[in-house]
Protein backbone atom coordinates (compact mmCIF):
# COMPACT_ATOMS: atom_id res chain seq x y z
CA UNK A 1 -17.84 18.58 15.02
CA UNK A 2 -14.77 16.27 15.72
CA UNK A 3 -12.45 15.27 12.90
CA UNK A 4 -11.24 12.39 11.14
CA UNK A 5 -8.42 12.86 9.42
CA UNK A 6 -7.59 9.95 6.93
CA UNK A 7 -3.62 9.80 6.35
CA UNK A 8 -2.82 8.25 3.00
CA UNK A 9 0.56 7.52 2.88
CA UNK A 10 3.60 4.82 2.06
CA UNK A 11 6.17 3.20 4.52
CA UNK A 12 8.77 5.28 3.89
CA UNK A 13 11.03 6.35 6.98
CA UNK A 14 11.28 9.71 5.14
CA UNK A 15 7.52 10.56 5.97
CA UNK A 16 6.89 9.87 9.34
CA UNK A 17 8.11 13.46 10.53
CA UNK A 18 5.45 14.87 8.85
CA UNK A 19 3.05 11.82 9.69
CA UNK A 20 3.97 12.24 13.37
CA UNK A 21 3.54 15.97 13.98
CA UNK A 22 0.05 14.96 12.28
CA UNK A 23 -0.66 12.78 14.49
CA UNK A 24 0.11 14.94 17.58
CA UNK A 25 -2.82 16.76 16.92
CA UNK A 26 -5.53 13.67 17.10
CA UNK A 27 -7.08 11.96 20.58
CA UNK A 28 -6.70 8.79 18.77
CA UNK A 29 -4.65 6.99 16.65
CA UNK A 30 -6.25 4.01 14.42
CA UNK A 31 -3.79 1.82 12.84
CA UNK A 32 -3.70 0.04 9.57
CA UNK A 33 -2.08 -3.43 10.94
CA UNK A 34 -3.83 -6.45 12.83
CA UNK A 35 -4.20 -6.30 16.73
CA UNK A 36 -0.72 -8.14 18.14
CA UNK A 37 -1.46 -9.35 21.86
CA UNK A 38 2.20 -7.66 22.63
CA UNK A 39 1.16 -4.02 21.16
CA UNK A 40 0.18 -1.98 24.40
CA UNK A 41 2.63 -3.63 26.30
CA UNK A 42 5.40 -2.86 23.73
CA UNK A 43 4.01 1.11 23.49
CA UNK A 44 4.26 0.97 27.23
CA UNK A 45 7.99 -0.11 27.14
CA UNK A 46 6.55 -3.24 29.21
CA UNK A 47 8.06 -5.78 26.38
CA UNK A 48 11.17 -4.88 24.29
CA UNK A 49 10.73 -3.55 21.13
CA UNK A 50 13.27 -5.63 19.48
CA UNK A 51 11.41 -8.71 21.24
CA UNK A 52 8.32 -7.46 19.74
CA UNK A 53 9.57 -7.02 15.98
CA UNK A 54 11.00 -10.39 16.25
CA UNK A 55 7.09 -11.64 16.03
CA UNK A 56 6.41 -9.59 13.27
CA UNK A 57 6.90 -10.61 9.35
CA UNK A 58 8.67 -6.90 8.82
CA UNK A 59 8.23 -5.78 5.02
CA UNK A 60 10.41 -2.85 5.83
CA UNK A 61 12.19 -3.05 9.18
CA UNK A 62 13.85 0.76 9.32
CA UNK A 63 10.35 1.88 8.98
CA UNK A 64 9.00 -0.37 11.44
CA UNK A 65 11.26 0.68 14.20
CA UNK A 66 11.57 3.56 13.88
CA UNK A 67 7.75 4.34 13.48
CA UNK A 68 7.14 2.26 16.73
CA UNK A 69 9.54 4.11 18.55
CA UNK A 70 7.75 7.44 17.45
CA UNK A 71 4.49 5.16 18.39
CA UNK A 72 5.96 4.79 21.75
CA UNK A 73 6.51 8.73 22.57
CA UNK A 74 2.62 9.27 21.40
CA UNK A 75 1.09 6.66 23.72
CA UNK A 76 3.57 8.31 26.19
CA UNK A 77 2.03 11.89 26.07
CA UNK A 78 -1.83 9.59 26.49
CA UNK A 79 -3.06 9.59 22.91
CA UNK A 80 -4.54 5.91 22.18
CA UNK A 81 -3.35 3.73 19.69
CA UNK A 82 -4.93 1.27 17.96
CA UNK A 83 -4.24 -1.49 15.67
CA UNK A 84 -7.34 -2.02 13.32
CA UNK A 85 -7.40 -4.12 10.24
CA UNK A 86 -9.66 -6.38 9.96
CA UNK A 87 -8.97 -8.17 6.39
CA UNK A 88 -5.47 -9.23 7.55
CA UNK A 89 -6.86 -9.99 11.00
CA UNK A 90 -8.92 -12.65 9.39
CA UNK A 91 -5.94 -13.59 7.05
CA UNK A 92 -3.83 -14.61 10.14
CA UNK A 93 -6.57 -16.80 10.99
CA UNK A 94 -7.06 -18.88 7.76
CA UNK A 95 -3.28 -18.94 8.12
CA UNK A 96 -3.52 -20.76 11.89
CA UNK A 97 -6.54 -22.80 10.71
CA UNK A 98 -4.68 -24.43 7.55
CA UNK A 99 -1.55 -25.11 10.70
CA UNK A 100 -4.14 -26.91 12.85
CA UNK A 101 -4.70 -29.25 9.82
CA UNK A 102 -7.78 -27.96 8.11
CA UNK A 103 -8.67 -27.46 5.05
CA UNK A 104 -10.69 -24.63 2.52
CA UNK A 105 -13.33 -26.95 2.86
CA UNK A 106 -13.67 -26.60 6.73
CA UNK A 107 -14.09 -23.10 6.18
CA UNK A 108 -17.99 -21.67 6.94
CA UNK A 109 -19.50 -20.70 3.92
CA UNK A 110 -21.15 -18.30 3.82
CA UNK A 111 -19.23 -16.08 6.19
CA UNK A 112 -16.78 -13.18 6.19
CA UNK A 113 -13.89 -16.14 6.85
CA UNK A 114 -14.68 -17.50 3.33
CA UNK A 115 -15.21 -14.03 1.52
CA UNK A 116 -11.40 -13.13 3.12
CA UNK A 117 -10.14 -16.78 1.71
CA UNK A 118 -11.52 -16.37 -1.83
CA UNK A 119 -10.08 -12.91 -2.48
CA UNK A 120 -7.08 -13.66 -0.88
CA UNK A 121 -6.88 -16.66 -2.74
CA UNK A 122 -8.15 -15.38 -6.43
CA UNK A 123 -5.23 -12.24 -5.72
CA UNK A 124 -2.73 -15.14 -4.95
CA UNK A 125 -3.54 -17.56 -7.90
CA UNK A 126 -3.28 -14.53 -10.69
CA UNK A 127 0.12 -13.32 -9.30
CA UNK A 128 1.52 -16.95 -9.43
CA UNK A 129 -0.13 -17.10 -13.31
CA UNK A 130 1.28 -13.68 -13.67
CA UNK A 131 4.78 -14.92 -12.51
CA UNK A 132 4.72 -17.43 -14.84
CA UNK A 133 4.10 -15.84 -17.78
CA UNK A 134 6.54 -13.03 -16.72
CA UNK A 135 9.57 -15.70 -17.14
CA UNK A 136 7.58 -16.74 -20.70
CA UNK A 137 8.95 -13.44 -21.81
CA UNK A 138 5.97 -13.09 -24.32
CA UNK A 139 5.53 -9.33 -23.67
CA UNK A 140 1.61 -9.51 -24.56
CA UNK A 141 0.92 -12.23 -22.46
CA UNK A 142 2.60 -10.68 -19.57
CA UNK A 143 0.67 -7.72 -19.66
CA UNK A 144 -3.01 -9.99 -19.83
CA UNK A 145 -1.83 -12.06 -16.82
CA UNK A 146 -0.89 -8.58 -15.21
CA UNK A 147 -4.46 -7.45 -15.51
CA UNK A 148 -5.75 -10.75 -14.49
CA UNK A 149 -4.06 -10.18 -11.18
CA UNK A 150 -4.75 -6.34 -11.04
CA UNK A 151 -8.36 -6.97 -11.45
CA UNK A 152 -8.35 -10.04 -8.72
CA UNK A 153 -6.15 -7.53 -6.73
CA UNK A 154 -9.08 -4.98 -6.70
CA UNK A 155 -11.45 -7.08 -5.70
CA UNK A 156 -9.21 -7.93 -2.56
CA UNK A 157 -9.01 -4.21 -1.75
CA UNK A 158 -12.17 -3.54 -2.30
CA UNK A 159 -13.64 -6.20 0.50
CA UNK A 160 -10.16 -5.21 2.91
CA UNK A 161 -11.08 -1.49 2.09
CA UNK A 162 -14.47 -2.19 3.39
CA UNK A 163 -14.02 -4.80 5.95
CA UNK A 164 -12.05 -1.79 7.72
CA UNK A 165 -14.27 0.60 6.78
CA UNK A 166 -17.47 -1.04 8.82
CA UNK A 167 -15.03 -1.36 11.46
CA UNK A 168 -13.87 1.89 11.98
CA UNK A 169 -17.17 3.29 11.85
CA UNK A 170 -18.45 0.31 14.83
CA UNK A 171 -15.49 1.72 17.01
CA UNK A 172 -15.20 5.21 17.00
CA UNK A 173 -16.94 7.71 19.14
CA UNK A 174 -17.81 11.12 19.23
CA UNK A 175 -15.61 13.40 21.15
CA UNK A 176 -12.45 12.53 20.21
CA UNK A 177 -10.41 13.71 17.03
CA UNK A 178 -8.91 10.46 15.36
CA UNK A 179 -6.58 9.74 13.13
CA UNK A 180 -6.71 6.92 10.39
CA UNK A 181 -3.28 5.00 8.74
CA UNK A 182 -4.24 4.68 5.25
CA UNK A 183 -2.08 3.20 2.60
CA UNK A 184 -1.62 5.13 -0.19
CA UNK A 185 -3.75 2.97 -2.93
CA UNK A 186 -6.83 2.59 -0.05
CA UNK A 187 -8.94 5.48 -2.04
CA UNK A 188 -11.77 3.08 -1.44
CA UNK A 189 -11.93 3.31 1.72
CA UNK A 190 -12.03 7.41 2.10
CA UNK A 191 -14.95 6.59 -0.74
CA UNK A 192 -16.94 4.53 1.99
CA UNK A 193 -16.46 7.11 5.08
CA UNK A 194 -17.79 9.56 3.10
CA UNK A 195 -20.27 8.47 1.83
CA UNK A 196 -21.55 6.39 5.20
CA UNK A 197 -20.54 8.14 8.26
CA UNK A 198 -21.96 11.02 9.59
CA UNK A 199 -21.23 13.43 12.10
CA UNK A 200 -17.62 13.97 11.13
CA UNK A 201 -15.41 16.64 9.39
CA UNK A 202 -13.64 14.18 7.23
CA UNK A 203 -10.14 15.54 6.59
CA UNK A 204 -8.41 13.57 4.32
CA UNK A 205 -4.26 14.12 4.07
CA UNK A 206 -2.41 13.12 0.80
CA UNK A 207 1.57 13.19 2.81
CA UNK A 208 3.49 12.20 -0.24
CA UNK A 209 1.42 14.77 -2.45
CA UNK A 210 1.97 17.41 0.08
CA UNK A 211 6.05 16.96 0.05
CA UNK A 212 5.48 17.19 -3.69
CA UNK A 213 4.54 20.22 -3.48
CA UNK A 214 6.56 21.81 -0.76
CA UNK A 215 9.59 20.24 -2.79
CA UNK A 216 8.52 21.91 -6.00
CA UNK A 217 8.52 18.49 -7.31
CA UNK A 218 6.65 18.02 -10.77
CA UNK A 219 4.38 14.42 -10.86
CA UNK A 220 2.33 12.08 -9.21
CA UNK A 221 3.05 9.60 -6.82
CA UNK A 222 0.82 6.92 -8.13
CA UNK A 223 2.65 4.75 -10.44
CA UNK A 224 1.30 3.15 -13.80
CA UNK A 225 0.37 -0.24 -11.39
CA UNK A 226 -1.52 1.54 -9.21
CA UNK A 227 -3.47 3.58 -11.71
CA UNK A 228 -4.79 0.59 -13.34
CA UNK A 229 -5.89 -1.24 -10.20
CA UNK A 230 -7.66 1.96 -8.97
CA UNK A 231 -9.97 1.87 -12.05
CA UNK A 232 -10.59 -1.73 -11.45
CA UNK A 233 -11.25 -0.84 -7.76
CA UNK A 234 -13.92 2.43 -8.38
CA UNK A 235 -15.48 0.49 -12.17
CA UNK A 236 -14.03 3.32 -13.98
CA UNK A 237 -14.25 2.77 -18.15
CA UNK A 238 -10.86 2.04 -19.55
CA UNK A 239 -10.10 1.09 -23.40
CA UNK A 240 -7.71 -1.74 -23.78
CA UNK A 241 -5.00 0.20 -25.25
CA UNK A 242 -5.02 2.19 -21.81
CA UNK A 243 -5.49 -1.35 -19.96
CA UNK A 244 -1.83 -2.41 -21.86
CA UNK A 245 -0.01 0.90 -21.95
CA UNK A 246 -0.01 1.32 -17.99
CA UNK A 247 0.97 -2.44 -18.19
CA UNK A 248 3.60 -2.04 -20.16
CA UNK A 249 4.65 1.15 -18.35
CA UNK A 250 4.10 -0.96 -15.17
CA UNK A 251 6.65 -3.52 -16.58
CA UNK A 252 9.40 -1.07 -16.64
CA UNK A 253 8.96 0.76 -13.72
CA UNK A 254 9.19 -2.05 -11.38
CA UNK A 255 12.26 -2.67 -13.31
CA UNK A 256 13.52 0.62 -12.23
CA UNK A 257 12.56 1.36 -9.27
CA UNK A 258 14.75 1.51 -6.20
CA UNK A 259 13.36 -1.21 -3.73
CA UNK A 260 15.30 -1.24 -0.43
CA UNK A 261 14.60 0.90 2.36
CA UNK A 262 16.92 4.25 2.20
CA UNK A 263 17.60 5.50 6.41
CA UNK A 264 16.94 9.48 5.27
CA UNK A 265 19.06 11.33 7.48
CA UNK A 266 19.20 14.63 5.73
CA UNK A 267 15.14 14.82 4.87
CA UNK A 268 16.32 15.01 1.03
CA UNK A 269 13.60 12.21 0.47
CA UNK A 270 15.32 9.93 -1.48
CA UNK A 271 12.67 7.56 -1.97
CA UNK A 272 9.75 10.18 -3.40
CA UNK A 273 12.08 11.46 -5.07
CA UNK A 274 13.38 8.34 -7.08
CA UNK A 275 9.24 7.15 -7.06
CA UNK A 276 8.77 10.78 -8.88
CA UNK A 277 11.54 10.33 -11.55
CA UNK A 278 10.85 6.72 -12.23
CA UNK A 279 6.92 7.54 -13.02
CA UNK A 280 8.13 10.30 -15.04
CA UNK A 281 10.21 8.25 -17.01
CA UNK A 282 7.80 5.58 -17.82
CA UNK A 283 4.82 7.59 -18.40
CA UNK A 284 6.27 9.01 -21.54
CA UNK A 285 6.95 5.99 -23.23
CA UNK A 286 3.92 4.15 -25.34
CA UNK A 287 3.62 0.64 -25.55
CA UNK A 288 6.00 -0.07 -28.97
CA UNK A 289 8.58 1.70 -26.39
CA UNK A 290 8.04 -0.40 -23.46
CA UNK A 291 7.81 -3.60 -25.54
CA UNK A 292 11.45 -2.94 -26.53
CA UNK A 293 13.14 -1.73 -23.02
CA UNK A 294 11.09 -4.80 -21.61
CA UNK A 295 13.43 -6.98 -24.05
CA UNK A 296 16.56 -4.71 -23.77
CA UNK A 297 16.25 -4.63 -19.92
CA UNK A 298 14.98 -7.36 -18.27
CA UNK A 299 18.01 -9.23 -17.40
CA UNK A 300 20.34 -5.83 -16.22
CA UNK A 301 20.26 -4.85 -12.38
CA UNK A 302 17.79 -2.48 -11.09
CA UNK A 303 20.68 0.47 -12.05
CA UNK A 304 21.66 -0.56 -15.52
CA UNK A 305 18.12 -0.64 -16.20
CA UNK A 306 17.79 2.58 -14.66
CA UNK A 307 20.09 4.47 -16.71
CA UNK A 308 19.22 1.92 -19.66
CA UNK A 309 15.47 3.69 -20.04
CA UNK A 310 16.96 7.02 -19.13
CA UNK A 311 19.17 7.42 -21.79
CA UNK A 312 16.75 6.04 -23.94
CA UNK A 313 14.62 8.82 -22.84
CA UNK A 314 16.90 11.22 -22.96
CA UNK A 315 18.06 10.31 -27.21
CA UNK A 316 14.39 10.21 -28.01
């Protein structure tokens, strides 16, 4: 029986040693980013890599090239690589149709165009109404507009997760081990390859949970955010005092969190690391105790709020 291995991960730089000596061991590579007509030719060294990130709307560069380059040495030793995502695919083009002039209301309906535009859409209109209430500074309010947008944001990853899903089970063949980019909050779509494709060992790899545990690291790498928006995303019961606690936690977290890429040189894993701390920090507080860091913190830099909640922590 050939295996798929599903690799949930984040783009980190720190991770892709471990990603990449994964990946060694698979026929075929399936990644989670739309097809670019430049791709092969870049993996070939036929167009410049710099050239080709130039195209690309780069969320975090260092990872980018550096992951390409490692991309590069794969397709070198004749494992395939493909780009396979179908939700953004059809993102890019709503995006090209609105340039050409259209409008929503060109848009076929019903068709998988229009299901990509609403979600897209709903996701978009609850962060803007979440944005707006965040610089209300109402505390309560932010945290209702927060799961306004976490429940429209499920919905989106629900119909990506399985947009993707469908796909990789049209594409791949038997014969071949392949390998699957996951991002680390796509749970839904390991829940839809299990449950409809047959005639594979599933093998699905947690990376940042495995350095957790090499490290001797104690914690989770799914943050307060993400909690909530996975029990939106699999239906799961959740009180309302649970629904505003991870909120509130949420709220101070991304307050704390360190946000630009780190280049780790040493493998010391500065960026699971700091994830690790910051969700230990916030997961102890309750809501009372978020309410008031919220207040305390929300105009200090990402390291005065930092040591802000941890000497808070630390005096409690």
């Amino acid at each position: 029986m050939n295996q798929l291995t599903l690799c949930y991960s984040t783009h980190r730089p720190e991770i892709l040693d471990v990603t990449i000596d994964i990946m060694k061991e698979h026929d075929v590579i399936i990644l989670e980013e739309p097809p670019h007509p430049q791709f092969q030719s870049m993996l070939a060294g036929e167009t410049d890599l710099d050239d080709y990130m130039l195209e690309l709307d780069l969320e975090y560069p260092l990872f980018s090239r550096k992951y390409n380059c490692l991309l590069q040495d794969l397709f070198s030793c004749n494992i395939d690589i493909i780009q396979l995502e179908p939700f953004l695919e059809h993102l890019e083009r709503i995006h090209f149709f609105f340039a050409e002039d259209h409008s929503p209301e060109d848009i076929d309906r019903p068709s998988i165009l229009y299901d990509v535009y609403q979600a897209e859409r709903n996701a978009t209109s609850a962060l803007i109404e979440y944005y707006k209430s965040s610089r209300s500074g109402n505390f309560y309010d932010i945290l209702e507009a927060m799961q306004r947008f976490a429940k429209a944001d499920a919905q989106r990853f629900k119909l990506r997760d399985t947009m993707r899903a469908n796909s990789i089970i049209e594409s791949i063949t038997t014969g071949r081990d392949i390998f699957i980019e996951v991002g680390a909050i796509h749970k839904y779509l390991g829940h839809l390859l299990d449950k409809n494709l047959s005639g594979w060992l599933l093998n699905p790899r947690f990376i940042e949970e495995e350095i957790i545990g090499h490290l001797e690291l104690e914690g989770t790498i799914l943050n307060p955010g993400d909690q909530l928006t996975l029990c939106y995303i699999f239906g799961e019961k959740i009180s309302r005092k649970r629904e505003n606690l991870l909120c509130g936690q949420s709220l101070i977290y991304t307050k704390i969190i360190h946000k630009e890429e780190i280049d780790d040189k040493n493998r010391s894993f500065p960026h699971l690391r700091n994830e690790i701390s910051s969700i230990n920090l916030v997961k102890s507080l309750n809501l009372e105790e978020c309410r008031r860091l919220f207040s305390d913190i929300s105009s200090l830099s990402t390291q005065q709020a930092r040591e802000a909640v941890s000497n808070y922590s630390a005096n409690c």
